[in-house]
Protein backbone atom coordinates (compact mmCIF):
# COMPACT_ATOMS: atom_id res chain seq x y z
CA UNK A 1 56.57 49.90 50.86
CA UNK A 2 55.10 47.86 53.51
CA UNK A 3 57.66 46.69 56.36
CA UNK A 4 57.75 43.95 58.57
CA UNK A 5 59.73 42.61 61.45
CA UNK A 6 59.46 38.94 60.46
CA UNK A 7 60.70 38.00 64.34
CA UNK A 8 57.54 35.35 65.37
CA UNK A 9 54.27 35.17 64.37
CA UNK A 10 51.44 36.69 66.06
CA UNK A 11 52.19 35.58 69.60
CA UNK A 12 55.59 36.92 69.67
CA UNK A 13 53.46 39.28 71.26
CA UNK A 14 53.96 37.57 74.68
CA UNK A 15 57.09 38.57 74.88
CA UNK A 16 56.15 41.88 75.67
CA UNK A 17 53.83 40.33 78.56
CA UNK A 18 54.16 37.35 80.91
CA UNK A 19 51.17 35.60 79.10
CA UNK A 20 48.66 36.13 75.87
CA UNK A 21 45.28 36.38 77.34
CA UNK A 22 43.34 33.49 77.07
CA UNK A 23 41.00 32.21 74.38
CA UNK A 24 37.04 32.50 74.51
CA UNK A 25 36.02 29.34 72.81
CA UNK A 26 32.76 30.30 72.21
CA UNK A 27 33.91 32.68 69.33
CA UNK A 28 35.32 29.89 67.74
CA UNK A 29 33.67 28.89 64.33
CA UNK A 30 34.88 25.99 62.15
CA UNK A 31 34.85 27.35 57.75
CA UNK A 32 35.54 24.64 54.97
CA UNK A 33 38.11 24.75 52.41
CA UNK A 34 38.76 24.08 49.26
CA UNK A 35 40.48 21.61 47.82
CA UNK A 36 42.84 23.93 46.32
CA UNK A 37 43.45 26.35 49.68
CA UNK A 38 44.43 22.55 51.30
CA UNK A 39 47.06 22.15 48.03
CA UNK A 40 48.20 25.48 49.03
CA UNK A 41 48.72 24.47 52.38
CA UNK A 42 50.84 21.86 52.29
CA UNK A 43 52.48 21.88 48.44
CA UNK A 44 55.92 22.75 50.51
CA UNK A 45 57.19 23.86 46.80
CA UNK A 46 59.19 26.86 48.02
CA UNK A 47 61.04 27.80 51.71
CA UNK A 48 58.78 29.13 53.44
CA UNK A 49 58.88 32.30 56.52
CA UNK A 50 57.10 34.26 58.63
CA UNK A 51 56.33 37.94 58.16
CA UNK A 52 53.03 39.59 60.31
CA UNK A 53 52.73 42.34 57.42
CA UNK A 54 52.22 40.56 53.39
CA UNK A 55 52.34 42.63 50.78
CA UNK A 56 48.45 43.65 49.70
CA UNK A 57 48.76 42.54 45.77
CA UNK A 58 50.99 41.44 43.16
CA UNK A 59 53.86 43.61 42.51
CA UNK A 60 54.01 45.28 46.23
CA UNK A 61 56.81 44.73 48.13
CA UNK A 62 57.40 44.33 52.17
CA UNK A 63 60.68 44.64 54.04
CA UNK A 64 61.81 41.20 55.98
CA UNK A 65 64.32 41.81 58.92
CA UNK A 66 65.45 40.02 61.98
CA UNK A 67 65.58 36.25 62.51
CA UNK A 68 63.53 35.23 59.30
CA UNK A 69 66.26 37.77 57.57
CA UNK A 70 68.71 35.87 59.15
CA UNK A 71 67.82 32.64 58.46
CA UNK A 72 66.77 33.45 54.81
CA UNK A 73 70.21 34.87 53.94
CA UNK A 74 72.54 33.33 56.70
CA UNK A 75 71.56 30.03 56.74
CA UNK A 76 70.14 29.09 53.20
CA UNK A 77 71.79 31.28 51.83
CA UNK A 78 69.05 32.95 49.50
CA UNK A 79 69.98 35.23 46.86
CA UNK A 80 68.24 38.40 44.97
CA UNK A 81 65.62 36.44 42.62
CA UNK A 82 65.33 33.62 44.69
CA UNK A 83 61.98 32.86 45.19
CA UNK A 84 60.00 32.39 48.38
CA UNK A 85 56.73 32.12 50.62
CA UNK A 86 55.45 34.47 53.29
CA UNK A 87 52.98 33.88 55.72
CA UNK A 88 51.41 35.53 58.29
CA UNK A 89 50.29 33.32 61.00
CA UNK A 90 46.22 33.98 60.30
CA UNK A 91 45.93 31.58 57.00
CA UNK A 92 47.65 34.27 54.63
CA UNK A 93 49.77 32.86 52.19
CA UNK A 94 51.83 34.66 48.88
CA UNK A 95 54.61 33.81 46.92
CA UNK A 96 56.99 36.18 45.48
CA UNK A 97 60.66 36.57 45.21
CA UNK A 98 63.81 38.57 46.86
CA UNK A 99 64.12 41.72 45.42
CA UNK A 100 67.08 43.46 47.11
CA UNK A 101 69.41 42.42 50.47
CA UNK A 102 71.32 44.71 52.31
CA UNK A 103 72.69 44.50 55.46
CA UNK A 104 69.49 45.10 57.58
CA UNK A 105 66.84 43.33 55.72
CA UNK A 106 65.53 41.97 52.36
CA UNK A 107 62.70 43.25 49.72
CA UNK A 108 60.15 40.55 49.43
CA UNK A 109 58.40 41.28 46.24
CA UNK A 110 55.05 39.51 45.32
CA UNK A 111 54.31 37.34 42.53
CA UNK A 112 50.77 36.85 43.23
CA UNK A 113 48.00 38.39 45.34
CA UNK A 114 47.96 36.51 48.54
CA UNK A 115 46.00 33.61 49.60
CA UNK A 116 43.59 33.04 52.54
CA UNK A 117 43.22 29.91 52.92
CA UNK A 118 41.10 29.23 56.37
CA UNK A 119 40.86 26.63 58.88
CA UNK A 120 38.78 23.19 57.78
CA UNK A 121 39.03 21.00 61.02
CA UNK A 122 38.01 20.74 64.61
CA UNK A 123 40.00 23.21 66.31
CA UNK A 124 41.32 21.51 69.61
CA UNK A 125 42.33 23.55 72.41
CA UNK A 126 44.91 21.68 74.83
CA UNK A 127 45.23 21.75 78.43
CA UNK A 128 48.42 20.36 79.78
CA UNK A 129 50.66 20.55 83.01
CA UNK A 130 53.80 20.32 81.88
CA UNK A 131 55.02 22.77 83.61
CA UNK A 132 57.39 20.70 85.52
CA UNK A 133 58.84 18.80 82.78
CA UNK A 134 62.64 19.21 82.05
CA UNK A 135 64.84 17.61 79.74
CA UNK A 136 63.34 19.44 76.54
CA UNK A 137 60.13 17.44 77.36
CA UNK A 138 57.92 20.31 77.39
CA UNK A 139 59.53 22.07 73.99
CA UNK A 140 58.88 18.58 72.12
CA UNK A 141 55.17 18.55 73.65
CA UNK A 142 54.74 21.99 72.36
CA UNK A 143 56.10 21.01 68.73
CA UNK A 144 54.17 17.98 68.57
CA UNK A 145 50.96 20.34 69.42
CA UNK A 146 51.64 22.61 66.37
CA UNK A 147 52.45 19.84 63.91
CA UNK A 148 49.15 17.93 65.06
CA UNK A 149 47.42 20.74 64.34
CA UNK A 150 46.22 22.17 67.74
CA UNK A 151 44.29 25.41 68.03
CA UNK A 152 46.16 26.32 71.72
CA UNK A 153 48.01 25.06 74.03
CA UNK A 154 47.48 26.38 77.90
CA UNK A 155 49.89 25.26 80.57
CA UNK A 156 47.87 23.50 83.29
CA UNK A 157 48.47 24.14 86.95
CA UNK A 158 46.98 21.61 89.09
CA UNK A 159 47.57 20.26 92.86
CA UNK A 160 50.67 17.93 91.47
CA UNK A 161 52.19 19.92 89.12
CA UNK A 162 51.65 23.42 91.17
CA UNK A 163 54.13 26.39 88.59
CA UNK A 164 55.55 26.88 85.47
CA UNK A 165 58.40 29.07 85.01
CA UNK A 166 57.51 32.15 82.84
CA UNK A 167 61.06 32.62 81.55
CA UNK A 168 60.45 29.43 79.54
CA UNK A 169 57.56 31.57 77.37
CA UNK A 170 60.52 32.99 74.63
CA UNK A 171 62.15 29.29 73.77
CA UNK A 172 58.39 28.16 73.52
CA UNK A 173 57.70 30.79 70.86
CA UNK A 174 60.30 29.59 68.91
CA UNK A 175 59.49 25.97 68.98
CA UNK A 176 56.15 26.90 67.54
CA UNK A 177 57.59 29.03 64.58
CA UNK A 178 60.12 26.19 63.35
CA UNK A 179 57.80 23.64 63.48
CA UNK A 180 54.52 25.64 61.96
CA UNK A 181 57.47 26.81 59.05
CA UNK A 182 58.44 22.47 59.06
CA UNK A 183 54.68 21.53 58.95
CA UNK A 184 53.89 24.29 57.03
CA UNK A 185 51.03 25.24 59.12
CA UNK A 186 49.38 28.28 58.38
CA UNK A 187 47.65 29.17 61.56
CA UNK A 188 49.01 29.93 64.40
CA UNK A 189 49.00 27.92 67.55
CA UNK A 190 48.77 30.19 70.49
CA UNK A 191 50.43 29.68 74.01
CA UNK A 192 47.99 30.68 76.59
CA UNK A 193 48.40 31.80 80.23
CA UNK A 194 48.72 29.07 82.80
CA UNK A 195 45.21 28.15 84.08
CA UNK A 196 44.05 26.53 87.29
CA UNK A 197 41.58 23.96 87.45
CA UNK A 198 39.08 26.39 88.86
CA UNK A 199 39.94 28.47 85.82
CA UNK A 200 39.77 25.67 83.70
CA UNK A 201 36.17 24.45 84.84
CA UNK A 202 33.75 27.30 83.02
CA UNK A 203 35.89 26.48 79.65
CA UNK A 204 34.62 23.28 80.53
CA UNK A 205 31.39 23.63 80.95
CA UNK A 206 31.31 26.70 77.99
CA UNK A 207 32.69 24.00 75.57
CA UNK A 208 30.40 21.15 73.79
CA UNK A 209 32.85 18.64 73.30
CA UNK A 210 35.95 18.12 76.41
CA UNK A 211 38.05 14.70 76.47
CA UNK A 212 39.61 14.54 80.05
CA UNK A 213 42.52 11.75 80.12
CA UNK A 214 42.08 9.84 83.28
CA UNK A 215 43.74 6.66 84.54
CA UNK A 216 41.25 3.45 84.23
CA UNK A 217 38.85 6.02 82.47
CA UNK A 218 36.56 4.67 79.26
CA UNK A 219 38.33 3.42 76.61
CA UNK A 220 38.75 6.62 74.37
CA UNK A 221 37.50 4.61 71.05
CA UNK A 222 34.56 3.86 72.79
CA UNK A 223 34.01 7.67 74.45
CA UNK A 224 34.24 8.71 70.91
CA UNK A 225 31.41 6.53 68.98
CA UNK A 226 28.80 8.45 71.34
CA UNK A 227 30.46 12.05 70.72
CA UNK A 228 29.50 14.11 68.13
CA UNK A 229 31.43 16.20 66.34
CA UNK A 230 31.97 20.02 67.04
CA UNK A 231 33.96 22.96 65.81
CA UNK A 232 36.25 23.17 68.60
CA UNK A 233 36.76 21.08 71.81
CA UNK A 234 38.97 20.55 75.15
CA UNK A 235 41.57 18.22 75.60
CA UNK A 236 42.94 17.97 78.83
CA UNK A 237 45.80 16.16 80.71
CA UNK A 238 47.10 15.82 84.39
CA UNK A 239 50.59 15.40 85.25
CA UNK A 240 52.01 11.80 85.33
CA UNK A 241 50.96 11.47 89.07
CA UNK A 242 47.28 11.80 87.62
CA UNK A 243 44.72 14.50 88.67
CA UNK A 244 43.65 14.22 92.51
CA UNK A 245 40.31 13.01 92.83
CA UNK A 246 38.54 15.91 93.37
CA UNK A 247 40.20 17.48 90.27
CA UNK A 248 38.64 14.65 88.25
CA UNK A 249 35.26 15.02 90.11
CA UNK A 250 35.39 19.23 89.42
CA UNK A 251 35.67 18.17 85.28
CA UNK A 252 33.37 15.47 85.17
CA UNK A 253 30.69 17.48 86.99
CA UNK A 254 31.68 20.30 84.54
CA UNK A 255 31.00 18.17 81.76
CA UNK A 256 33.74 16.32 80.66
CA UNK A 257 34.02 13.03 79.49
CA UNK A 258 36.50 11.54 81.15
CA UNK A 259 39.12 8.73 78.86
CA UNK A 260 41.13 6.26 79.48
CA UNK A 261 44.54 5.53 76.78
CA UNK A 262 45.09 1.96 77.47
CA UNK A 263 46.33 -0.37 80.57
CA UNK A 264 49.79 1.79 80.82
CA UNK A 265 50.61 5.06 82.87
CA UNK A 266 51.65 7.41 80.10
CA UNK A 267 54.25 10.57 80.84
CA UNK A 268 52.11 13.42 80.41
CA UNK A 269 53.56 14.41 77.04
CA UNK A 270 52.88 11.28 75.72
CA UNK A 271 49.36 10.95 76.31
CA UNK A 272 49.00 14.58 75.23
CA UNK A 273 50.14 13.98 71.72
CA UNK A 274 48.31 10.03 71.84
CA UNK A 275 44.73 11.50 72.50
CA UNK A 276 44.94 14.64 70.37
CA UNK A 277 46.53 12.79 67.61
CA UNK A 278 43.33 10.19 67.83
CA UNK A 279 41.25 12.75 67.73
CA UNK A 280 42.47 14.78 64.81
CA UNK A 281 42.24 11.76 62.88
CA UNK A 282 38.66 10.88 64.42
CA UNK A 283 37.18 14.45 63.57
CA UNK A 284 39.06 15.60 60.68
């Protein structure tokens, strides 16, 4: 028997390190899915948890402990038969039901062989600095992120909004695992090291497609009608002070298109979630 930890997906991982390195997004590829895998996706039949190890076939069984235990037995109170849905943060998806509970853990035992089902959209990688934000600002920017759909999210450190406070990295993990389990998103969203904007700038330039929000910049609408679509892009936003000028210039000469949102100054974590919402719908 198989067992698993079900703590946090895949990037509970950073909270043996400060920060997950970052992503190369030039291994990136976009795959098409069925109509089926999408039903699979989203049909939000049965409650749904996180486990990194699923059992290999139908009829093998894999130990769930910790806070998916927890919340499985604790909180919905879930009983031996009840059935359920694992996943495992990479587009793995099987249903099965509770075998046994005792007091450390549960026996998850599948009912089917598990499902891949893989990624069918323009995978957007977000640059942010919201590393100053308090108030729960930054956890509801995060959540938006992962219900939206966002390949990463990468705390941006620029001249106006200069840190981020790494103790903040555990409470962000577990904004990302309740909402992917509310959304029921299959993939994980990954939390990237903090980047400078000279870090930032050979992303830039790496990646085909990058949407830089700007003050008085082009209309997005219009920005998009002359882009073309791409497997994966950049979307990046200053803090509500705006980039500095020669922040913009850096990006632009980099090769992204800088966008404007409309006539009002948006908080950061507004326009975030307003231009990668826009362009989920544009692209997807």
């Amino acid at each position: 028997m198989q067992s698993s930890s079900a703590i946090r997906p895949r990037f509970v991982h950073l909270l043996n390190r400060p920060w997950q390195k970052t992503v190369s997004f030039r291994s990136v590829r976009a795959f098409s899915s069925s109509s089926s895998d999408e039903a699979n996706q989203s049909r939000g039949g049965l409650p749904r948890f996180f486990s990194q190890v699923l059992p290999s076939s139908k009829g093998a069984v894999v130990r769930v402990e910790g806070d998916e235990f927890w919340h499985m037995t604790k909180v919905l109170r879930l009983s031996d038969n009840d059935r359920v849905e694992l996943f495992n943060g990479k587009g793995g998806l099987i249903e099965g039901s509770i075998q046994r509970i005792d007091r450390s853990g549960l026996d998850f035992v599948a009912l089917e062989d598990p499902k891949l089902v893989l990624p069918h959209y323009t995978q957007w990688h977000v640059f942010a600095a919201f590393g100053t934000l308090k108030g729960g600002r930054a956890d509801w920017l995060v959540e938006k992120c992962t219900e939206l759909g966002a390949h990463s999210v990468t705390p941006l450190m620029t001249e106006r909004s200069p840190s981020i406070s790494e103790n903040r990295v555990d409470r962000l993990q577990r904004v990302i695992l309740a909402a992917s389990k509310q959304c029921q998103r299959l993939h994980e969203m990954v939390l990237s090291p903090p980047v400078k904007i000279d870090g930032l700038l050979p992303l830039v330039t790496q990646s085909k497609l990058s949407f830089v929000a700007i003050a008085e910049g082009t209309p997005l609408v219009s920005a998009l009608t002359s882009s073309r679509k791409e497997s994966s892009g950049l979307i990046i936003v200053g803090p509500e002070g705006d980039f500095t000028e020669k922040e913009v210039n850096m990006m632009i000469e980099a090769g992204a298109i800088a966008v404007g949102l409309g006539s009002h100054r948006l908080r950061v974590e507004t326009a975030t979630i307003a231009l990668l919402a826009t362009l989920m719908l544009w692209f997807g």
